[in-house]
N, C-alpha and C. Protein backbone atom coordinates (compact mmCIF):
# COMPACT_ATOMS: atom_id res chain seq x y z
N UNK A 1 -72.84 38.92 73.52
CA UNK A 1 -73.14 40.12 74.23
C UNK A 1 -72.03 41.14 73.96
N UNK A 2 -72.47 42.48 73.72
CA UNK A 2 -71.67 43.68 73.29
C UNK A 2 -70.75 44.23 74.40
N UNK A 3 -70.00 44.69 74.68
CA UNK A 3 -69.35 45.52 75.88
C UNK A 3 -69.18 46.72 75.72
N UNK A 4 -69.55 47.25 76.67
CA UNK A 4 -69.39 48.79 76.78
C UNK A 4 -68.29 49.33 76.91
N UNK A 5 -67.33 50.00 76.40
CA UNK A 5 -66.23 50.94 75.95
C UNK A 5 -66.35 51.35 77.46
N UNK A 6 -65.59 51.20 78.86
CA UNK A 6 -65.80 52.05 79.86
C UNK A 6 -64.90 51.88 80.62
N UNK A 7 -64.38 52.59 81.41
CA UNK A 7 -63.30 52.59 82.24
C UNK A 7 -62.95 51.12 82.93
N UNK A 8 -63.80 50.72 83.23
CA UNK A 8 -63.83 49.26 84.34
C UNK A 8 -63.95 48.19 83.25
N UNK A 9 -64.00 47.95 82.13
CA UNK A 9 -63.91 47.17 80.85
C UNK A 9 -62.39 47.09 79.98
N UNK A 10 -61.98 47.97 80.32
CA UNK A 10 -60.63 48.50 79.58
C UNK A 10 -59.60 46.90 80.01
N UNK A 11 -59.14 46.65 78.51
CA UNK A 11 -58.18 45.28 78.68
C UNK A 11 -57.28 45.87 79.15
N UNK A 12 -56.21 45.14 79.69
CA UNK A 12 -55.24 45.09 80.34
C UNK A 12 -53.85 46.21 79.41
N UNK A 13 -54.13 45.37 77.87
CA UNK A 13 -52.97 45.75 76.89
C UNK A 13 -53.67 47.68 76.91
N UNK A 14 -54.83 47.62 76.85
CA UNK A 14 -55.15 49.01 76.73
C UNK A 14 -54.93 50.57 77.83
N UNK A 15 -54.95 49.62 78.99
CA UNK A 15 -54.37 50.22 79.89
C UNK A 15 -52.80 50.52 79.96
N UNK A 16 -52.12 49.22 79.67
CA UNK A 16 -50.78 49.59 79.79
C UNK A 16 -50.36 50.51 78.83
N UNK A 17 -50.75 50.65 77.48
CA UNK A 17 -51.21 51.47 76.37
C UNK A 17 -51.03 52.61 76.81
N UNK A 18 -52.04 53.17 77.28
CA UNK A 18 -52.19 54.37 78.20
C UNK A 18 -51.16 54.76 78.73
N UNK A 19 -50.95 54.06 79.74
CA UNK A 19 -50.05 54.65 80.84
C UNK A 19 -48.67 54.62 79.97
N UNK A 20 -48.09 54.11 79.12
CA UNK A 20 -46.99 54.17 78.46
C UNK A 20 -46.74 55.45 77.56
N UNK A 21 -47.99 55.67 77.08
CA UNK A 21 -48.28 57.13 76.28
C UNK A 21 -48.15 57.99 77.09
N UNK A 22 -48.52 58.08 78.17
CA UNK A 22 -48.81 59.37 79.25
C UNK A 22 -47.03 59.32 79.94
N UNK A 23 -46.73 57.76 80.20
CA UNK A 23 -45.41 57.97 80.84
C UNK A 23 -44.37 58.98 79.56
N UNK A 24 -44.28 58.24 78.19
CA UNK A 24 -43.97 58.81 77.24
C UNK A 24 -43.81 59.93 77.25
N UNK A 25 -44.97 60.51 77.18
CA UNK A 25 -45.48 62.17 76.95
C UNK A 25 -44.25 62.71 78.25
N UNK A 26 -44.28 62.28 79.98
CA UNK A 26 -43.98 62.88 80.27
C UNK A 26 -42.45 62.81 80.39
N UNK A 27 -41.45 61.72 79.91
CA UNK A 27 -40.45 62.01 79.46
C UNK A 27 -39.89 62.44 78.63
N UNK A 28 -40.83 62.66 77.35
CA UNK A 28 -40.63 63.68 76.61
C UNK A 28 -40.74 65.18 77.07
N UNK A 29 -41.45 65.75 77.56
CA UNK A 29 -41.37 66.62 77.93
C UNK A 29 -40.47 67.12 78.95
N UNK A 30 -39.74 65.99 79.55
CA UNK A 30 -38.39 66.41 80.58
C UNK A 30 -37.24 66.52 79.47
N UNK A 31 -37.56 65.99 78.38
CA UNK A 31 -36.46 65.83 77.47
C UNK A 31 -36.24 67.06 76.76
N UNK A 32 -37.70 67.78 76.27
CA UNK A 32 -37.41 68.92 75.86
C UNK A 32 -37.02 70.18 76.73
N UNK A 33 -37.34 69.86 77.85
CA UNK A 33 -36.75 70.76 78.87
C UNK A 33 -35.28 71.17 78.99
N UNK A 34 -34.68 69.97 78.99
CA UNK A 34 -33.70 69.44 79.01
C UNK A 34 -32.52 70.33 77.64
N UNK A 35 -33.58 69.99 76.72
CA UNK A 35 -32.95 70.31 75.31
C UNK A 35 -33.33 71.90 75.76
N UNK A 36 -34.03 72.67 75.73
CA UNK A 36 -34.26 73.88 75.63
C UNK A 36 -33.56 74.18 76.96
N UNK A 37 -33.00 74.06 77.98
CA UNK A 37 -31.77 74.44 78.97
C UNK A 37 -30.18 74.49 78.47
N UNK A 38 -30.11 73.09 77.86
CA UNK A 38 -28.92 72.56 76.72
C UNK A 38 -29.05 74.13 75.81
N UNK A 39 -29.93 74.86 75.05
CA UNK A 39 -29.65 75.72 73.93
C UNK A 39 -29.39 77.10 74.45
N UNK A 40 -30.20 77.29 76.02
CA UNK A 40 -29.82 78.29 76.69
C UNK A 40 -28.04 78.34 76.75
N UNK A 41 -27.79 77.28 77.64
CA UNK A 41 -26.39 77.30 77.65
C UNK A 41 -25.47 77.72 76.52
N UNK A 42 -25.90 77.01 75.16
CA UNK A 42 -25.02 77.26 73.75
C UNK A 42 -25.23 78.46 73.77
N UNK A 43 -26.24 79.53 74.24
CA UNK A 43 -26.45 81.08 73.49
C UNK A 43 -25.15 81.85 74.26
N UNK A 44 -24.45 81.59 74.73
CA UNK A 44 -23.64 82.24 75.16
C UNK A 44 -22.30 82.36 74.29
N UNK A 45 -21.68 83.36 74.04
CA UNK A 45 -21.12 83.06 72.52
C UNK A 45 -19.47 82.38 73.10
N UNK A 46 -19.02 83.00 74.50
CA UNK A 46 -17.98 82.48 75.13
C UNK A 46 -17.81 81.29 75.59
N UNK A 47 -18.93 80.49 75.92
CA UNK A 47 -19.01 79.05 75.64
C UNK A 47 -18.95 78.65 74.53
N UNK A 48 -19.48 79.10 73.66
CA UNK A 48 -19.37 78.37 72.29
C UNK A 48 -17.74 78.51 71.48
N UNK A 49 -17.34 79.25 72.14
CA UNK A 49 -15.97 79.41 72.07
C UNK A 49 -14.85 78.48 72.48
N UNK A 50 -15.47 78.23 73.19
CA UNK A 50 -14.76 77.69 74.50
C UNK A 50 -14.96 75.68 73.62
N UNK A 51 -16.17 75.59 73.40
CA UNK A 51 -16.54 74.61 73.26
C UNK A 51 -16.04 74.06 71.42
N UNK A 52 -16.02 75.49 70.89
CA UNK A 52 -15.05 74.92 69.30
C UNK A 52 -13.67 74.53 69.86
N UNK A 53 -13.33 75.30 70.53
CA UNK A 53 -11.81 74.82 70.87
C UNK A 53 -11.73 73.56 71.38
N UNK A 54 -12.77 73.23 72.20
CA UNK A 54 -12.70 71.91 72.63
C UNK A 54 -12.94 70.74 71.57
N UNK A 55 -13.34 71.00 70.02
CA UNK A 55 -13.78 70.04 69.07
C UNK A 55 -12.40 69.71 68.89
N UNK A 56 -10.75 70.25 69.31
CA UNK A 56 -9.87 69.87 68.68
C UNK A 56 -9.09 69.21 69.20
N UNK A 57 -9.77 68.89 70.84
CA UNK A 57 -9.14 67.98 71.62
C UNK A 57 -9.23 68.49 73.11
N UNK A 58 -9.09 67.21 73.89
CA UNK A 58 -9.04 67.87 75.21
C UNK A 58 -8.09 68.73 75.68
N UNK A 59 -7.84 69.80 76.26
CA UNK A 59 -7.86 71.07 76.64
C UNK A 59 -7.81 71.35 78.41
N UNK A 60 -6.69 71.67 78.82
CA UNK A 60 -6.76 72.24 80.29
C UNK A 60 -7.37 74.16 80.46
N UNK A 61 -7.77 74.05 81.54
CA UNK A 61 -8.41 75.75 81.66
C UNK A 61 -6.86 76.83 81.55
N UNK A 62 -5.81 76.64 81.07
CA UNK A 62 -4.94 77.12 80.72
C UNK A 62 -4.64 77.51 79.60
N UNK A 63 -5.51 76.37 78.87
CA UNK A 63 -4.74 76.78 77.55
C UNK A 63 -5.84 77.13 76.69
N UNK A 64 -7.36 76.52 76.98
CA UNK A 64 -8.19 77.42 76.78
C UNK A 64 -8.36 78.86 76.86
N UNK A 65 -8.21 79.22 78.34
CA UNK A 65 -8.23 80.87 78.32
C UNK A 65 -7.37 81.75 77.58
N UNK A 66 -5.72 80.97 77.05
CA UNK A 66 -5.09 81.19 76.59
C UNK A 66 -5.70 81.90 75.04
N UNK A 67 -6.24 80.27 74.93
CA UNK A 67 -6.73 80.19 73.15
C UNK A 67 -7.63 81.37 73.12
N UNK A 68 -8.92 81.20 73.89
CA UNK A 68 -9.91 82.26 73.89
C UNK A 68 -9.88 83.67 74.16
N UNK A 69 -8.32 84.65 75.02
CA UNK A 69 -8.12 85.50 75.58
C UNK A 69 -9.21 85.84 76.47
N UNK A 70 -9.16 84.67 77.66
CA UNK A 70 -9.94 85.27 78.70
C UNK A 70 -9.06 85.14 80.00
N UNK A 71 -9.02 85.34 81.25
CA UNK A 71 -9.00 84.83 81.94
C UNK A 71 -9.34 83.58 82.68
N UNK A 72 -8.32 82.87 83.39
CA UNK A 72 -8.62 81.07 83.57
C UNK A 72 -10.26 81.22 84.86
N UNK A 73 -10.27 81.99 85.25
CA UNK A 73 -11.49 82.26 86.62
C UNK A 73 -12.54 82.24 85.74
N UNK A 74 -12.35 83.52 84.78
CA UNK A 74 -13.52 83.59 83.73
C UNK A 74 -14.52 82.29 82.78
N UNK A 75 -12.75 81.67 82.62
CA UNK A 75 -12.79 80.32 81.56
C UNK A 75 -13.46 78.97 82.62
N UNK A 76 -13.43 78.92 84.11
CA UNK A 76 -13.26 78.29 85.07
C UNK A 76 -15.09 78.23 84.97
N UNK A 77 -15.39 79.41 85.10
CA UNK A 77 -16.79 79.56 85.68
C UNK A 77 -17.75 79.49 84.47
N UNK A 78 -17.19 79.63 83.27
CA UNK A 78 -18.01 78.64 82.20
C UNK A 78 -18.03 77.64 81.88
N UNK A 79 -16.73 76.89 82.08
CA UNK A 79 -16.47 75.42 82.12
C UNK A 79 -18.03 75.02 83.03
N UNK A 80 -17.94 75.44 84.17
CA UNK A 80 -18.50 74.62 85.31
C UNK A 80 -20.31 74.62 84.55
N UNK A 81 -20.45 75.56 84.10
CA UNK A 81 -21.61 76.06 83.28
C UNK A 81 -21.85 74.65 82.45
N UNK A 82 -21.14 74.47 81.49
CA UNK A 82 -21.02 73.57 80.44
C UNK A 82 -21.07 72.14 80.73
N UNK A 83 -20.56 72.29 81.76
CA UNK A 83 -20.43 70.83 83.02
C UNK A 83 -21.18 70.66 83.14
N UNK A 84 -22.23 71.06 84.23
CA UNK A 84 -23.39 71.48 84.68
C UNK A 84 -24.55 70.83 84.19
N UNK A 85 -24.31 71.12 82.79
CA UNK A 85 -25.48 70.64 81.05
C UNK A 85 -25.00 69.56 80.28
N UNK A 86 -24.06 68.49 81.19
CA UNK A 86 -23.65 67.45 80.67
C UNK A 86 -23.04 67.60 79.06
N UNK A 87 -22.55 68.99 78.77
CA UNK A 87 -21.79 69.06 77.62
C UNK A 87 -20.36 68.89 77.53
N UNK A 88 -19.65 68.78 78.97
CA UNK A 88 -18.57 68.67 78.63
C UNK A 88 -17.89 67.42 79.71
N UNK A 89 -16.92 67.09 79.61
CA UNK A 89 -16.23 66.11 80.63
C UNK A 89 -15.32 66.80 80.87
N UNK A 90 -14.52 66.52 82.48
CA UNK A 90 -13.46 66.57 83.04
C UNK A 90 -12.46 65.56 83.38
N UNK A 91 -11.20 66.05 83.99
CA UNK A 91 -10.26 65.02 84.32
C UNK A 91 -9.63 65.93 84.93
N UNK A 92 -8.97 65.16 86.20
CA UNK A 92 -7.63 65.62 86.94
C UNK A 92 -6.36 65.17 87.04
N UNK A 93 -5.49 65.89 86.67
CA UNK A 93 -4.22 65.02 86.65
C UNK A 93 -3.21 66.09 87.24
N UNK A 94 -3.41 65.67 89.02
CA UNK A 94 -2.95 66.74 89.77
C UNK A 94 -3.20 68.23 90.12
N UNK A 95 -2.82 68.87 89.49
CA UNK A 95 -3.69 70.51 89.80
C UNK A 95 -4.35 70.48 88.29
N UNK A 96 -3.83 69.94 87.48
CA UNK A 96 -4.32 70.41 86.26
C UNK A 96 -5.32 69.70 85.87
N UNK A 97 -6.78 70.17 85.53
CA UNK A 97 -7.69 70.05 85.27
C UNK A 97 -8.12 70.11 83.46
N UNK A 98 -8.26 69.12 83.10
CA UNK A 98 -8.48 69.08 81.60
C UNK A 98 -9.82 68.70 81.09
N UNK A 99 -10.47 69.57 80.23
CA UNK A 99 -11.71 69.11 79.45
C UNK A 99 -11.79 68.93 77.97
N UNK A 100 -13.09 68.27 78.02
CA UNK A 100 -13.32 67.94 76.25
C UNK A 100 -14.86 67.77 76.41
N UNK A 101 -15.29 67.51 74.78
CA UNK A 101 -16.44 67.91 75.13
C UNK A 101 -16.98 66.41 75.36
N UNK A 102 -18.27 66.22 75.91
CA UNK A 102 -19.33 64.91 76.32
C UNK A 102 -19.09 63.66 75.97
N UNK A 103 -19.30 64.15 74.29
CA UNK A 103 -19.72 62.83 73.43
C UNK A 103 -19.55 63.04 72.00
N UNK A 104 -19.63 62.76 71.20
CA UNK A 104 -19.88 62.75 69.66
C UNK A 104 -21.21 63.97 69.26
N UNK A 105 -22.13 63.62 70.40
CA UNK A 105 -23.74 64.34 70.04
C UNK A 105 -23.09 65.64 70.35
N UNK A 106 -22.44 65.77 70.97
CA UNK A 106 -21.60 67.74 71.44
C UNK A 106 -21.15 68.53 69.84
N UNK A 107 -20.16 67.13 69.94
CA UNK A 107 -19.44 67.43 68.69
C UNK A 107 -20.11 67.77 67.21
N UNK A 108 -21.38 66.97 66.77
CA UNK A 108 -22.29 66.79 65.85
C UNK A 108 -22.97 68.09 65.92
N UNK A 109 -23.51 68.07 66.99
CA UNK A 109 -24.68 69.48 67.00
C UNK A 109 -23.36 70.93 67.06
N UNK A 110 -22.12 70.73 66.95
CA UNK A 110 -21.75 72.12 67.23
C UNK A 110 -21.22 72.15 65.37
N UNK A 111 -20.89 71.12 65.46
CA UNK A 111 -20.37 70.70 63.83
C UNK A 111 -21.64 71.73 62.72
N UNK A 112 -22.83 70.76 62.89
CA UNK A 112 -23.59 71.53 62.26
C UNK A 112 -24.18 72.74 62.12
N UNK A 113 -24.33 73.07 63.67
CA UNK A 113 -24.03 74.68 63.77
C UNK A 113 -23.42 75.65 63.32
N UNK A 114 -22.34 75.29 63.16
CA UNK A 114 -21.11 76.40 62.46
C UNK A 114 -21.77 75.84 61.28
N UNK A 115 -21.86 75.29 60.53
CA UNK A 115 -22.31 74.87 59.35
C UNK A 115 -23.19 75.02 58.50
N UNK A 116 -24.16 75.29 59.17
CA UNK A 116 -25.67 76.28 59.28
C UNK A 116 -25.42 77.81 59.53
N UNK A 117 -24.62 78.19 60.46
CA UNK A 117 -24.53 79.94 60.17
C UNK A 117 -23.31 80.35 58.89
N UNK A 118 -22.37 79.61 58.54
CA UNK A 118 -21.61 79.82 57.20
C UNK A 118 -22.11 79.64 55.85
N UNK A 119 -23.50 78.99 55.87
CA UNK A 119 -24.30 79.11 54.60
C UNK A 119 -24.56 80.20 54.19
């Protein structure tokens, strides 16, 4: 006997099938969210500033603003920005507050960036 293709027939593996695609789909789509918030943040050219300097090592908001000629408030309130978008890490060691960037993937995608607009 044949079976009918129908909702209430559906094997088990085909269902989970489903729902794994659909779960899929919708963590992908938090992911690109995610990523397209992440590129908002990079369009800012004083972060990206902020964030080459950081490819050369960790960095207190002193010597950043220094490097960048901004002010540390200025440098302070983009840090927190960058923070924010899981691009950068912190540390405290007493008043002084030091960053660097995330991970390797920070480092990679800014790597190639500069690398891509100097072509």
């Amino acid at each position: 006997m044949k079976l009918e293709h129908t909702e209430a027939n559906k094997s088990r593996t085909q269902v989970e099938r489903e729902w794994h695609l659909s779960h899929d789909s919708e963590r992908l789509k938090a992911n690109i969210q995610e990523l397209a918030n992440n590129f908002k943040v990079l369009g800012d050219p004083t972060r990206l500033r902020i964030l080459q300097a950081l490819m050369h090592g960790e960095r207190c908001v002193r010597e950043l603003a220094d490097g960048i000629q901004m002010e540390q408030s200025a440098v302070s309130h983009q840090l927190r920005t960058l923070r924010d978008a899981g691009l950068v890490n912190f540390r405290r060691d007493g008043k002084v507050v030091y960053y660097s960037l995330a991970d390797a993937h920070v480092f990679t995608l800014l790597s190639v960036g500069i690398e891509h607009v100097a072509e």
